[in-house]
C-alpha atoms as a PDB file:
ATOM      1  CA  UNK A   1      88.798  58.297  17.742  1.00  0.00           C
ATOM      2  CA  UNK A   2      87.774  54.896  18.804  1.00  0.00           C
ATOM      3  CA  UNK A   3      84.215  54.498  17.122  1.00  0.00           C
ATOM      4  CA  UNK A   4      82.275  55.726  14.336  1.00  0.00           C
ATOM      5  CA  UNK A   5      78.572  55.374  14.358  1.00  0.00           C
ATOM      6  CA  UNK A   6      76.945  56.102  10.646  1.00  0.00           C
ATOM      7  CA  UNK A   7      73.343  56.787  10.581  1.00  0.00           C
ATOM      8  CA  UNK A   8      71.424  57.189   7.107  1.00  0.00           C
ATOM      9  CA  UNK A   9      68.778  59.187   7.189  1.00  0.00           C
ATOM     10  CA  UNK A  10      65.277  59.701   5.282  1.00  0.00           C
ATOM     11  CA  UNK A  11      62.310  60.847   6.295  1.00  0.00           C
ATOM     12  CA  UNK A  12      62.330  59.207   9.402  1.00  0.00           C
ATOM     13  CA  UNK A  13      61.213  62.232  11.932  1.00  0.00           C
ATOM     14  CA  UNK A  14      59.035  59.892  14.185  1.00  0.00           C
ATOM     15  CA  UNK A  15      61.730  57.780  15.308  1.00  0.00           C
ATOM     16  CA  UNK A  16      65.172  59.905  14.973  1.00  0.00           C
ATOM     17  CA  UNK A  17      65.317  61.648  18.445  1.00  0.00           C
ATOM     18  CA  UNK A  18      64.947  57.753  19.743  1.00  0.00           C
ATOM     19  CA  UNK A  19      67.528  56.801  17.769  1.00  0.00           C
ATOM     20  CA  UNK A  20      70.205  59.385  18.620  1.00  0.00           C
ATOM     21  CA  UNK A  21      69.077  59.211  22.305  1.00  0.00           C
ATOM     22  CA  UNK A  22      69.842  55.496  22.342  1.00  0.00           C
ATOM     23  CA  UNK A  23      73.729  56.081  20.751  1.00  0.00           C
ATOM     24  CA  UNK A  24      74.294  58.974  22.579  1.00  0.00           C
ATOM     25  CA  UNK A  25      73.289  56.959  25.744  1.00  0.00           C
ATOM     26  CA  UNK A  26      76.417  54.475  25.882  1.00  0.00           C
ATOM     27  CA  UNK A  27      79.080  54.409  28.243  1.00  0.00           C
ATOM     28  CA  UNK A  28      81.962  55.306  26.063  1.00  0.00           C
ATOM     29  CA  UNK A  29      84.311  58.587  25.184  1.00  0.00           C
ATOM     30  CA  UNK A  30      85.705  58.600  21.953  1.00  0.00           C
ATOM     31  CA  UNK A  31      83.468  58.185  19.710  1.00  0.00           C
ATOM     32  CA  UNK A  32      81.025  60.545  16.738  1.00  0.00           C
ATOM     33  CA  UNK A  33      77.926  59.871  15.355  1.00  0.00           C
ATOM     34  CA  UNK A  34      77.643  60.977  11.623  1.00  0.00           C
ATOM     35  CA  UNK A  35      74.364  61.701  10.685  1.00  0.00           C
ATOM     36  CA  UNK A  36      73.876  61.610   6.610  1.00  0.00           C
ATOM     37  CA  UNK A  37      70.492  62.856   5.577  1.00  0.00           C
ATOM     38  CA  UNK A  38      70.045  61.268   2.478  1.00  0.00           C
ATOM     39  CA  UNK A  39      67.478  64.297   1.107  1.00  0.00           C
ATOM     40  CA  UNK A  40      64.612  63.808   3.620  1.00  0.00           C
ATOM     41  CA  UNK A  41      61.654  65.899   3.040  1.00  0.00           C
ATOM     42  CA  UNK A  42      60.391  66.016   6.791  1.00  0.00           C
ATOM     43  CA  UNK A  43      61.468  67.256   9.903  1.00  0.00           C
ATOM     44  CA  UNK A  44      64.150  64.974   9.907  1.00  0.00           C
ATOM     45  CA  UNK A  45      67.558  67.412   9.809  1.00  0.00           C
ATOM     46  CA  UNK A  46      66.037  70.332  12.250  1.00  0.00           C
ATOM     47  CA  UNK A  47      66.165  67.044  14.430  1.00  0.00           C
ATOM     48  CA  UNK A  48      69.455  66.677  13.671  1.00  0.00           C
ATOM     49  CA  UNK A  49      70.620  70.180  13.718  1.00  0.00           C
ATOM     50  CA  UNK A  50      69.607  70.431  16.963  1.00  0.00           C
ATOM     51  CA  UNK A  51      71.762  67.228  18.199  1.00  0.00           C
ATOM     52  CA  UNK A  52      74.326  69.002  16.775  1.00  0.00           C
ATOM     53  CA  UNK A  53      74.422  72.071  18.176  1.00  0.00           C
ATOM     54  CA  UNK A  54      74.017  70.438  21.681  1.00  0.00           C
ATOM     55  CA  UNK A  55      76.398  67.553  21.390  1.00  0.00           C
ATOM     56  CA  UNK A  56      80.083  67.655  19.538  1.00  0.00           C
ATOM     57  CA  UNK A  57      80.349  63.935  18.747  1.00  0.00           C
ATOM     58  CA  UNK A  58      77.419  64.216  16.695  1.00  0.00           C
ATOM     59  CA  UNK A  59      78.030  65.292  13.269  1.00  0.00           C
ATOM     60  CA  UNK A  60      75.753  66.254  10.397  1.00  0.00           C
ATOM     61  CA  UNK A  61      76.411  65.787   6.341  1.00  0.00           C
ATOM     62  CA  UNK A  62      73.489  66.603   3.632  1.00  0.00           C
ATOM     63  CA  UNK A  63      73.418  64.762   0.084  1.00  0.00           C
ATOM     64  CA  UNK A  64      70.814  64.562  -2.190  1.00  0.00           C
ATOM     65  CA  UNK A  65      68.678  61.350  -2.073  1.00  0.00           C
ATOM     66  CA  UNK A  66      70.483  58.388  -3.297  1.00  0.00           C
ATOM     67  CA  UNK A  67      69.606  55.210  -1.245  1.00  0.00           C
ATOM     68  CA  UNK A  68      70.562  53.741   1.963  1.00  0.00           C
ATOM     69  CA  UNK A  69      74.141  52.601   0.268  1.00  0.00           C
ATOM     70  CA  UNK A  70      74.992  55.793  -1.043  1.00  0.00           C
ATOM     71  CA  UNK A  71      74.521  57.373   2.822  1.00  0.00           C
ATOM     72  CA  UNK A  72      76.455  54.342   4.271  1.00  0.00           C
ATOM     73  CA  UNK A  73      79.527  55.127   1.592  1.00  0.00           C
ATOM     74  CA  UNK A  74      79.539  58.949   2.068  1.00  0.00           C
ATOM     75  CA  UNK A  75      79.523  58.428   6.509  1.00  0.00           C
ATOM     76  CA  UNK A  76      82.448  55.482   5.704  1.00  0.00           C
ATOM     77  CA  UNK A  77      84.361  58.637   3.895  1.00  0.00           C
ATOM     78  CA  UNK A  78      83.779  60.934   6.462  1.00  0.00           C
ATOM     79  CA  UNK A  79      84.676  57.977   9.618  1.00  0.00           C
ATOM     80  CA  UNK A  80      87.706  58.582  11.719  1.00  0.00           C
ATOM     81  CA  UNK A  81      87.282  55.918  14.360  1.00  0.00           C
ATOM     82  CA  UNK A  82      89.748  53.134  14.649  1.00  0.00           C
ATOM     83  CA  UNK A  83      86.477  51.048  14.299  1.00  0.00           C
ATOM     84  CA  UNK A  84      82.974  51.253  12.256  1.00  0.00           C
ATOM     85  CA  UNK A  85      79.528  50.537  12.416  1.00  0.00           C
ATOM     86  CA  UNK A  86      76.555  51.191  10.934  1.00  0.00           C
ATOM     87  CA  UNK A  87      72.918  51.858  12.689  1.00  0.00           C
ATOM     88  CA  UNK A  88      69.253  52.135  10.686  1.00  0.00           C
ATOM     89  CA  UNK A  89      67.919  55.688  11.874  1.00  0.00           C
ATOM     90  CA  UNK A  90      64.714  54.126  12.776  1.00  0.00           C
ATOM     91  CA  UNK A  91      66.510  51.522  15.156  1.00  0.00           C
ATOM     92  CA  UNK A  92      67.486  51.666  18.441  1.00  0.00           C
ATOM     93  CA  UNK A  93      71.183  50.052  20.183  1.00  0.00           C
ATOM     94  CA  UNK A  94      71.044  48.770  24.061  1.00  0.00           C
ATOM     95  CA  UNK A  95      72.831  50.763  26.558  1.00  0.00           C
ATOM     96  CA  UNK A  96      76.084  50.281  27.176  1.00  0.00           C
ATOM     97  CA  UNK A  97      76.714  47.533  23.573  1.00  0.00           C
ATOM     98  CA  UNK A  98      79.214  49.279  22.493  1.00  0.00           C
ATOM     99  CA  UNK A  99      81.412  49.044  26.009  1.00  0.00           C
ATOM    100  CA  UNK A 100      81.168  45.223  25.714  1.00  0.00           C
ATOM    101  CA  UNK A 101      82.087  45.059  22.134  1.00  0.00           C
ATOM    102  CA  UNK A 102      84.814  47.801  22.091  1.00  0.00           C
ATOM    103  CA  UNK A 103      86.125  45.662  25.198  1.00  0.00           C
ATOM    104  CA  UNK A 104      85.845  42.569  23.518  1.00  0.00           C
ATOM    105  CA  UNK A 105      87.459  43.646  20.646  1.00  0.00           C
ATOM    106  CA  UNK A 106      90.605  45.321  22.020  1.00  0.00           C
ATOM    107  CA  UNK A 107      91.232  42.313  23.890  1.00  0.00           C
ATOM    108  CA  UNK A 108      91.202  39.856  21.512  1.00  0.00           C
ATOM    109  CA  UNK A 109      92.402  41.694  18.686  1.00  0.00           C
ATOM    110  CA  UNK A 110      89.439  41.319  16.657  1.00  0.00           C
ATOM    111  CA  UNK A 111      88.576  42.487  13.192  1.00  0.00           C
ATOM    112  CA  UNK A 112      84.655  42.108  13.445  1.00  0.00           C
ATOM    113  CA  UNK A 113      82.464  41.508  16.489  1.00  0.00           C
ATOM    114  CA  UNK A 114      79.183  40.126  15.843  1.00  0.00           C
ATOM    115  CA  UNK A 115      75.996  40.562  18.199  1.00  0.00           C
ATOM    116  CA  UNK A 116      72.380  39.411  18.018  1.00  0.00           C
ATOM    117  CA  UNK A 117      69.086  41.641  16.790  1.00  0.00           C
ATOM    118  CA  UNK A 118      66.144  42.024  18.382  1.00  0.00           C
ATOM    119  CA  UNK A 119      63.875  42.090  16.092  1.00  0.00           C
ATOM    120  CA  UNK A 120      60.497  44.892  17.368  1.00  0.00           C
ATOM    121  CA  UNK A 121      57.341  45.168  15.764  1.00  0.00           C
ATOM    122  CA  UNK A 122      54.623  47.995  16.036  1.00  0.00           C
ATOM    123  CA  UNK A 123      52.461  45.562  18.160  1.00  0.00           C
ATOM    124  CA  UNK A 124      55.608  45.114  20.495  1.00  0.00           C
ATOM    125  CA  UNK A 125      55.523  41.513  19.583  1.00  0.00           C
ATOM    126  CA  UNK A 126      59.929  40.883  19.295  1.00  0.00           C
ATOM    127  CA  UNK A 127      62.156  37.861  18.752  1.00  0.00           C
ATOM    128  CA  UNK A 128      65.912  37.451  18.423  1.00  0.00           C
ATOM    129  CA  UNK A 129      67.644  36.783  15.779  1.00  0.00           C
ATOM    130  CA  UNK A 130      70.902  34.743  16.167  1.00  0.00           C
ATOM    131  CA  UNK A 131      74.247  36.865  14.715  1.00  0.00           C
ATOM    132  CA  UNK A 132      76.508  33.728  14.573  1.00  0.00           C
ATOM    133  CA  UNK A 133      75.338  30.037  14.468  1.00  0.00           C
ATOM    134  CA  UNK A 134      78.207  27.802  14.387  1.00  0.00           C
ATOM    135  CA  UNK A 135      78.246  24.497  12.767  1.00  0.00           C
ATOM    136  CA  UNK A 136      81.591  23.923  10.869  1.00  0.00           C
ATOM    137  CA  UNK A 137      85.210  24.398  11.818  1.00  0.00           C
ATOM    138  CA  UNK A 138      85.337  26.904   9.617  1.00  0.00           C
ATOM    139  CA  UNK A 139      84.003  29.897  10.649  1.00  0.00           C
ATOM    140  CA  UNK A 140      83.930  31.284   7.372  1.00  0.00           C
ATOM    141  CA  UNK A 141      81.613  28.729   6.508  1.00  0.00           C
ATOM    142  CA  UNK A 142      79.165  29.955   9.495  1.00  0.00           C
ATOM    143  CA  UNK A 143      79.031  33.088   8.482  1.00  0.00           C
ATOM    144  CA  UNK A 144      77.786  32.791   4.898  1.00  0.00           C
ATOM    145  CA  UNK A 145      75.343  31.238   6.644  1.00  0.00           C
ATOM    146  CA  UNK A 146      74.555  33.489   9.623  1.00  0.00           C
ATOM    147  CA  UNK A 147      72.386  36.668   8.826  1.00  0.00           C
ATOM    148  CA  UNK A 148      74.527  39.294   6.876  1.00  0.00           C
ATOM    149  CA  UNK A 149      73.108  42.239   7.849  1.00  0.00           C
ATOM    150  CA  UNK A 150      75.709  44.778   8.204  1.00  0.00           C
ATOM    151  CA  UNK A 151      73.741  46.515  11.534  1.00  0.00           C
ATOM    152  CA  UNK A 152      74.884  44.219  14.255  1.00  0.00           C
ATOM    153  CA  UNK A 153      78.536  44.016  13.237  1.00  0.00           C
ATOM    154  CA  UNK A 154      81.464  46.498  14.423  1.00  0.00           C
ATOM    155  CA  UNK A 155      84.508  46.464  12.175  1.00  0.00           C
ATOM    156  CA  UNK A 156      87.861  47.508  11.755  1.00  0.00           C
ATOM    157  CA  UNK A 157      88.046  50.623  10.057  1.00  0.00           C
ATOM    158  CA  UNK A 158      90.430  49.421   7.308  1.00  0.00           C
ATOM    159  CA  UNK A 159      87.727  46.850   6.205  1.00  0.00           C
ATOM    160  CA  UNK A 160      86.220  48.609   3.903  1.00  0.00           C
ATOM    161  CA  UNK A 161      89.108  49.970   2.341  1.00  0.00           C
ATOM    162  CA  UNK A 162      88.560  49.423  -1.432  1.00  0.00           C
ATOM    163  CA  UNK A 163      84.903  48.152  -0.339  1.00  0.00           C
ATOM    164  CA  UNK A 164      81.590  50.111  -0.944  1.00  0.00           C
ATOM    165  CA  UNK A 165      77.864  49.492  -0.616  1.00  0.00           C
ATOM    166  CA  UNK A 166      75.882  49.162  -4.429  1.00  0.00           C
ATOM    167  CA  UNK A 167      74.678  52.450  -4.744  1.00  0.00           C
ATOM    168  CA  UNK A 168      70.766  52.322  -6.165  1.00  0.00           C
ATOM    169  CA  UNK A 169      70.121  48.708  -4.591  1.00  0.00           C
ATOM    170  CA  UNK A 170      67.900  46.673  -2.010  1.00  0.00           C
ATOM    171  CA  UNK A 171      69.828  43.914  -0.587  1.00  0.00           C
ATOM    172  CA  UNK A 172      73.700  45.630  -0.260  1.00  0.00           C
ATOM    173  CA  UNK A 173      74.508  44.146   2.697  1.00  0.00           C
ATOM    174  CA  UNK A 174      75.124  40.659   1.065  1.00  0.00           C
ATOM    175  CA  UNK A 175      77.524  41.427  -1.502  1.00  0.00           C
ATOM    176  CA  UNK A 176      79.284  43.883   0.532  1.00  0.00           C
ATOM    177  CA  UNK A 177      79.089  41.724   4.096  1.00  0.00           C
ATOM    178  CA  UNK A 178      80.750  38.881   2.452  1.00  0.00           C
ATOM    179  CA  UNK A 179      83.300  40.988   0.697  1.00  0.00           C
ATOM    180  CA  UNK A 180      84.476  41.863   4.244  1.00  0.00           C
ATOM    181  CA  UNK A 181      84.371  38.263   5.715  1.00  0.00           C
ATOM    182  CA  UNK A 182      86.335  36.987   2.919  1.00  0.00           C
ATOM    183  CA  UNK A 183      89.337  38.988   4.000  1.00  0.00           C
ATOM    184  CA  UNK A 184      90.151  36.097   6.429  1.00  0.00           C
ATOM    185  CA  UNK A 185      89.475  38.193   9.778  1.00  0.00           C
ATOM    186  CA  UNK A 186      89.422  37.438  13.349  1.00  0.00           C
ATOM    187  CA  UNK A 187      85.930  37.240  14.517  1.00  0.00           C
ATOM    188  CA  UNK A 188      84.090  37.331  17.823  1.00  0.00           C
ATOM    189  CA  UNK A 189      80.880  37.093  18.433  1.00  0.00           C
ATOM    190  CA  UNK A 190      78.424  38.374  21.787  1.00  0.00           C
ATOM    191  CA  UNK A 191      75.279  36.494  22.369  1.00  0.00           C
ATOM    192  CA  UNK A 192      73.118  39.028  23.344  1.00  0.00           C
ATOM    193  CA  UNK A 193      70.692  41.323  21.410  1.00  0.00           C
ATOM    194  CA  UNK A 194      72.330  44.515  21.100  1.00  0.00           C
ATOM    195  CA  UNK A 195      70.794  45.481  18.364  1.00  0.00           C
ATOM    196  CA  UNK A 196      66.800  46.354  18.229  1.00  0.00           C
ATOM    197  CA  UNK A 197      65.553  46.378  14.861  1.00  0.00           C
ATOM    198  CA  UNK A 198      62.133  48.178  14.429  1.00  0.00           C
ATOM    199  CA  UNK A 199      59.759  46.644  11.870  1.00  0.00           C
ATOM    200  CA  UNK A 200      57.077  48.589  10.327  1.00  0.00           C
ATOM    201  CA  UNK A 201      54.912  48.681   7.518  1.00  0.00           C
ATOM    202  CA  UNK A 202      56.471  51.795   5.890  1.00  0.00           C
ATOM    203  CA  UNK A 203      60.088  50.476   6.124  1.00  0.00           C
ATOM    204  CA  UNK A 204      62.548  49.969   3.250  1.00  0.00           C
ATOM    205  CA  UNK A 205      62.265  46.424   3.422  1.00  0.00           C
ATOM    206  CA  UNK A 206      58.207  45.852   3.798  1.00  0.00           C
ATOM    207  CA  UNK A 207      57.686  48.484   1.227  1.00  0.00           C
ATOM    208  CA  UNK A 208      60.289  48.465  -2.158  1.00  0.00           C
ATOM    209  CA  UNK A 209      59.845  44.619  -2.610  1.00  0.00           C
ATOM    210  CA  UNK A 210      57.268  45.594  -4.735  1.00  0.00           C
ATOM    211  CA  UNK A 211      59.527  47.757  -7.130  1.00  0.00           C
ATOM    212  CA  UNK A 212      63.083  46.797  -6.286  1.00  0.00           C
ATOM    213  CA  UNK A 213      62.693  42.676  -5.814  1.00  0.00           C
ATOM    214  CA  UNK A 214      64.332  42.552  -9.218  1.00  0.00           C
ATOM    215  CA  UNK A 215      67.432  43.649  -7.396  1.00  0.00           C
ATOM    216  CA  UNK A 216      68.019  40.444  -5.668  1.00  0.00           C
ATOM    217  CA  UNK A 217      69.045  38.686  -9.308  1.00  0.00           C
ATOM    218  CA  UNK A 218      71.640  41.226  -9.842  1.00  0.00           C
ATOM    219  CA  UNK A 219      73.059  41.490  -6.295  1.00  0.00           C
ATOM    220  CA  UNK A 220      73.533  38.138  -6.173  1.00  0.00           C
ATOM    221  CA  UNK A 221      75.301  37.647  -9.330  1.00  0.00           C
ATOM    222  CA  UNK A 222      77.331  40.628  -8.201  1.00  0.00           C
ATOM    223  CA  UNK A 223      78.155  38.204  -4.982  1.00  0.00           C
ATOM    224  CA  UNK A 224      79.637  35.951  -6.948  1.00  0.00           C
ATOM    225  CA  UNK A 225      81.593  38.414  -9.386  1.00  0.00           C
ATOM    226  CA  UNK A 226      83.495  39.989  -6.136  1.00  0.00           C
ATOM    227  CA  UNK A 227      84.242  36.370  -5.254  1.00  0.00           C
ATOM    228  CA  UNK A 228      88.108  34.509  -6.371  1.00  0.00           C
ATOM    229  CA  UNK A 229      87.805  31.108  -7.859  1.00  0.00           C
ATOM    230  CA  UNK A 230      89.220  29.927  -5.026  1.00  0.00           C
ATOM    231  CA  UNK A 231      87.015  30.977  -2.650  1.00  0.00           C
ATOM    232  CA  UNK A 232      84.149  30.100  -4.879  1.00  0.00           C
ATOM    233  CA  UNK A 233      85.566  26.250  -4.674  1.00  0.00           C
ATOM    234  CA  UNK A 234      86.019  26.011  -1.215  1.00  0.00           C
ATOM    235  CA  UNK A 235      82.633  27.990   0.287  1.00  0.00           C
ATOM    236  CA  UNK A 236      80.588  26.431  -2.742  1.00  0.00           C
ATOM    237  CA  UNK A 237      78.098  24.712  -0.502  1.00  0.00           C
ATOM    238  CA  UNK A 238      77.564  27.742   1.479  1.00  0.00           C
ATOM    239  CA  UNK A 239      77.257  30.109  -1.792  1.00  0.00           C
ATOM    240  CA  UNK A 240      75.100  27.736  -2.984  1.00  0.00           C
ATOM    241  CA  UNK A 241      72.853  27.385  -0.041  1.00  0.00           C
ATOM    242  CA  UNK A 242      72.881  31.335   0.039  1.00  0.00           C
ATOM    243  CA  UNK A 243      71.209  31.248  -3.744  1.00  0.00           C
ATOM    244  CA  UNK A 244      68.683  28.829  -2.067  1.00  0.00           C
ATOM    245  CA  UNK A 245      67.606  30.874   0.779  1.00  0.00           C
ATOM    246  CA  UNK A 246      67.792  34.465  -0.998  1.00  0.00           C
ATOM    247  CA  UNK A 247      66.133  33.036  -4.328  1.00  0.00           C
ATOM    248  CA  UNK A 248      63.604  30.170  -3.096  1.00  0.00           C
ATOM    249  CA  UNK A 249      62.540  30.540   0.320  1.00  0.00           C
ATOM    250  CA  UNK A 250      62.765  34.254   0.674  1.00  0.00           C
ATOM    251  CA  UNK A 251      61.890  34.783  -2.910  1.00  0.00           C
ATOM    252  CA  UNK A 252      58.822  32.975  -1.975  1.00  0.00           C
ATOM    253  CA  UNK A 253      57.733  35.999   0.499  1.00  0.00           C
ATOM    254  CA  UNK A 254      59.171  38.701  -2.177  1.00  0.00           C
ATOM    255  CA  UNK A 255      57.419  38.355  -5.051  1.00  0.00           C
ATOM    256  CA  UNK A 256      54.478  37.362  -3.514  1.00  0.00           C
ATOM    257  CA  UNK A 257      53.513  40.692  -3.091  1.00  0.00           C
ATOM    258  CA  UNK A 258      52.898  40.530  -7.071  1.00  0.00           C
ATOM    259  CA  UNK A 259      50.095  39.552  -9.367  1.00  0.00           C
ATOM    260  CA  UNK A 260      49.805  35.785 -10.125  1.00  0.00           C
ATOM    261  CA  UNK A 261      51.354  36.422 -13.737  1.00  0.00           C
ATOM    262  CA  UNK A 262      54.162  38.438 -12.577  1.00  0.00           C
ATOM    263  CA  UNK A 263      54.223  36.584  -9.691  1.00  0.00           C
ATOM    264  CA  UNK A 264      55.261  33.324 -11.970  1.00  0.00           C
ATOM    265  CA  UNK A 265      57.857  35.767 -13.880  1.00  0.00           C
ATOM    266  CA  UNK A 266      59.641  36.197 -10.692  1.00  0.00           C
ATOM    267  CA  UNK A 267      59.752  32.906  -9.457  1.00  0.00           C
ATOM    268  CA  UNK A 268      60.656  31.550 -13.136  1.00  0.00           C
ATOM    269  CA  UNK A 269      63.491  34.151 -13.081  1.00  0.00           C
ATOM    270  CA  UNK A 270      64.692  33.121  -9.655  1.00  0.00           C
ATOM    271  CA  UNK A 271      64.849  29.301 -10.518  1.00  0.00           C
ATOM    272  CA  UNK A 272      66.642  30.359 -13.752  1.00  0.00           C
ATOM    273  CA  UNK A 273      69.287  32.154 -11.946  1.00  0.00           C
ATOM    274  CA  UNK A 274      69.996  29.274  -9.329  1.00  0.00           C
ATOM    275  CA  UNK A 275      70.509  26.657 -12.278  1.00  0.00           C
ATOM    276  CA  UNK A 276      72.663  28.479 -14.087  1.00  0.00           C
ATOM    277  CA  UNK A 277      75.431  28.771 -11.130  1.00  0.00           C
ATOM    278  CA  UNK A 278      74.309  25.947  -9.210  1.00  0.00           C
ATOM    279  CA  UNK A 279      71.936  23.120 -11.319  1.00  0.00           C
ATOM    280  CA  UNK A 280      72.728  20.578  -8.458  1.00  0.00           C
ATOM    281  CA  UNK A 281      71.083  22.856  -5.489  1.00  0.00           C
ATOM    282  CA  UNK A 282      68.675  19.921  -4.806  1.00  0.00           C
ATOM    283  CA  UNK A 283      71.532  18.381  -3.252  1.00  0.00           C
ATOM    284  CA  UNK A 284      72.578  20.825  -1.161  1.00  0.00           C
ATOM    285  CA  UNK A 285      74.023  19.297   2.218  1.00  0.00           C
ATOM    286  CA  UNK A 286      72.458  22.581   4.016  1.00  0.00           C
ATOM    287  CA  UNK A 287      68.705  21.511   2.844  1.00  0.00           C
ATOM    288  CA  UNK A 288      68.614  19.175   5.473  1.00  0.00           C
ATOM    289  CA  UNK A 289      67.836  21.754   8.038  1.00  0.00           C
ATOM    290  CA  UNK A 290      65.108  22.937   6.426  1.00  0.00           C
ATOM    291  CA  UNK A 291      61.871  22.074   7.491  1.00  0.00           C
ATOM    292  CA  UNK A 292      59.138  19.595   5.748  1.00  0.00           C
ATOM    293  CA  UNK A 293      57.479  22.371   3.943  1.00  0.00           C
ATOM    294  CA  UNK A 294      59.995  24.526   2.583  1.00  0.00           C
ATOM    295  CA  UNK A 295      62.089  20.951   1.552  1.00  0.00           C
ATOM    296  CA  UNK A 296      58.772  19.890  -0.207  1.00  0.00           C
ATOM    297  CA  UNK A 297      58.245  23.502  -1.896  1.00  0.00           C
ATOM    298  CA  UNK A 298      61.893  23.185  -3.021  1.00  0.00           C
ATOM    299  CA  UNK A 299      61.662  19.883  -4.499  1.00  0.00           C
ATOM    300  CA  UNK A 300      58.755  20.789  -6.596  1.00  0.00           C
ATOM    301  CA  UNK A 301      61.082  23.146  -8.698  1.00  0.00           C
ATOM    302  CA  UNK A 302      58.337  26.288  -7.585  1.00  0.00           C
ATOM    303  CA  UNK A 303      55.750  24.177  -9.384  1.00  0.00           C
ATOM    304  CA  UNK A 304      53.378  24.403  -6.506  1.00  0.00           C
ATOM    305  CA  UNK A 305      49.800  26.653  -7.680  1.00  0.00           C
ATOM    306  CA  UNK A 306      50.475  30.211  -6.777  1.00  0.00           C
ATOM    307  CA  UNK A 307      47.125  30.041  -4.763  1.00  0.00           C
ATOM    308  CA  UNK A 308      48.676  26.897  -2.769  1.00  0.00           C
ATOM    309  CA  UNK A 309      51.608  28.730  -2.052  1.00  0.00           C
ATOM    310  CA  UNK A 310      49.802  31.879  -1.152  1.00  0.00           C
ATOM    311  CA  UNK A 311      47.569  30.039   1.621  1.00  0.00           C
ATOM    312  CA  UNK A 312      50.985  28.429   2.717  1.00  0.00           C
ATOM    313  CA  UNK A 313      52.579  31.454   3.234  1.00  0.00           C
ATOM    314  CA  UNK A 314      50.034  33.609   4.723  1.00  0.00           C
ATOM    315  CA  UNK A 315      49.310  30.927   7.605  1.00  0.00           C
ATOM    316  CA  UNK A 316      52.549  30.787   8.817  1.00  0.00           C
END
């Protein structure tokens, strides 16, 4: 088997049959598509059953609901392909991606291959995001500071032997993404936009920031904890720069879904959390590629008037 495709599944009716049609539309052999419906409610596995029934590389598995990680895990269990990846059942892949990669790989005798993501909103406004932007010898280095989502990745198989997504958590992909880059691999990288990432309202990540943004202060500390000493010395800027961008300037959009007084919590927390790994962040060499604002809003410590920052945010 040359490919394993694992698709979580919850209650995603609408946009499963688009899904499936889009994997099952490539122009390779050996490959399966395991389907794990993570206890949807809807329409979602007669879908599947009947993609079943009709194709044999597609392959069904049932659990009760546990979270995006927990389906990811259970379909990594179940994977017999010599390589992995991982596709959002509301997303869509380009025809023919997985040729280029699976040809790119073999070839160069590559671990992971990166590609770009479209990203596709209800209004069919889109824009690309980059999968790899290089700016240090290191390529390491890049990547802790390239996008870690673990959607527009293949991998070796092996790779997450002794790896696992945190079960019952938003935001797995960081400490289980860097995990896997910090086994030293050979990576390649395709600049093109294989990958087309639906956003919508209802979605994991426009919805649960309202209940789960707490999770980002305990997956990053687990990011750390799965890191050596070593490692931790020699990628400290990037680390560091990572607890900038997750905790500030993302934060920024999280918690702003709050109440002013919560609101302040979050942000208080967040800062906490930064100084206590990282009390020189102000000085991060990365900052510099910031822009004016978000260098100004970082400087002020979060001190900026949650209405300032509110009118700030909303007209960008």
């Amino acid at each position: 088997m040359e490919l394993s495709i694992i698709v979580p599944v919850y209650n995603v009716e609408k946009y499963l049959k688009e899904c499936l049609d889009s994997l099952l539309d490539q122009d390779i052999k050996d490959y399966e598509i395991i389907v794990v419906n993570d206890g949807s409610t809807d329409l979602s596995q007669p879908i599947i059953d009947s993609y079943v029934a009709k194709y044999p590389n597609v392959h069904s598995l049932i659990k009760p609901n546990g979270g995006l990680a927990s389906a990811r895990n259970l379909g990594i269990k179940h994977a017999s392909g010599k390589y992995i990846t991982f596709v959002d059942s509301d997303d869509k892949i380009k025809k023919d991606a997985y040729k280029d990669i699976l040809d790119k790989m073999d070839k160069e005798g590559l671990d992971i291959c990166i590609f770009d993501m479209l990203y596709w909103f209800d209004d069919d406004r889109d824009y690309i995001q980059k999968g790899l932007i290089r700016n240090n010898e290191d390529i390491i280095k890049d990547l802790l500071l390239s996008p870690l989502s673990s959607c527009n990745k293949v991998y070796r198989r092996e790779l997450f032997d002794g790896i696992c997504f945190p079960e019952g958590k938003l935001f797995e992909d960081i400490p289980t993404v860097i995990s896997v880059y910090l086994k030293k691999l050979k990576v390649g990288y395709i600049d093109k936009p294989y990958y087309i990432y639906r956003q919508r309202n209802t979605s994991i990540m426009n919805t649960a920031y309202t209940d789960k943004a707490n999770d980002i202060f305990e997956i990053m500390k687990m990011t750390l904890d799965n890191i050596d000493d070593q490692d931790k010395d020699k990628y400290h800027d990037e680390l560091e720069y990572l607890f900038i961008e997750q905790l500030v300037l993302y934060g920024a959009y999280r918690f702003l879904a709050y109440d002013k007084p919560y609101h302040k919590e979050m942000m208080d927390k967040a800062l906490k959390l930064i100084k206590r790994y990282y009390p020189k962040y102000k000085k991060n060499r990365y900052i510099k590629g910031l822009s004016t604002k978000e260098k100004i809003f970082l400087h002020l410590n979060f001190k900026i008037t949650y209405p300032i920052w509110h009118m700030y945010l909303r007209r960008k």
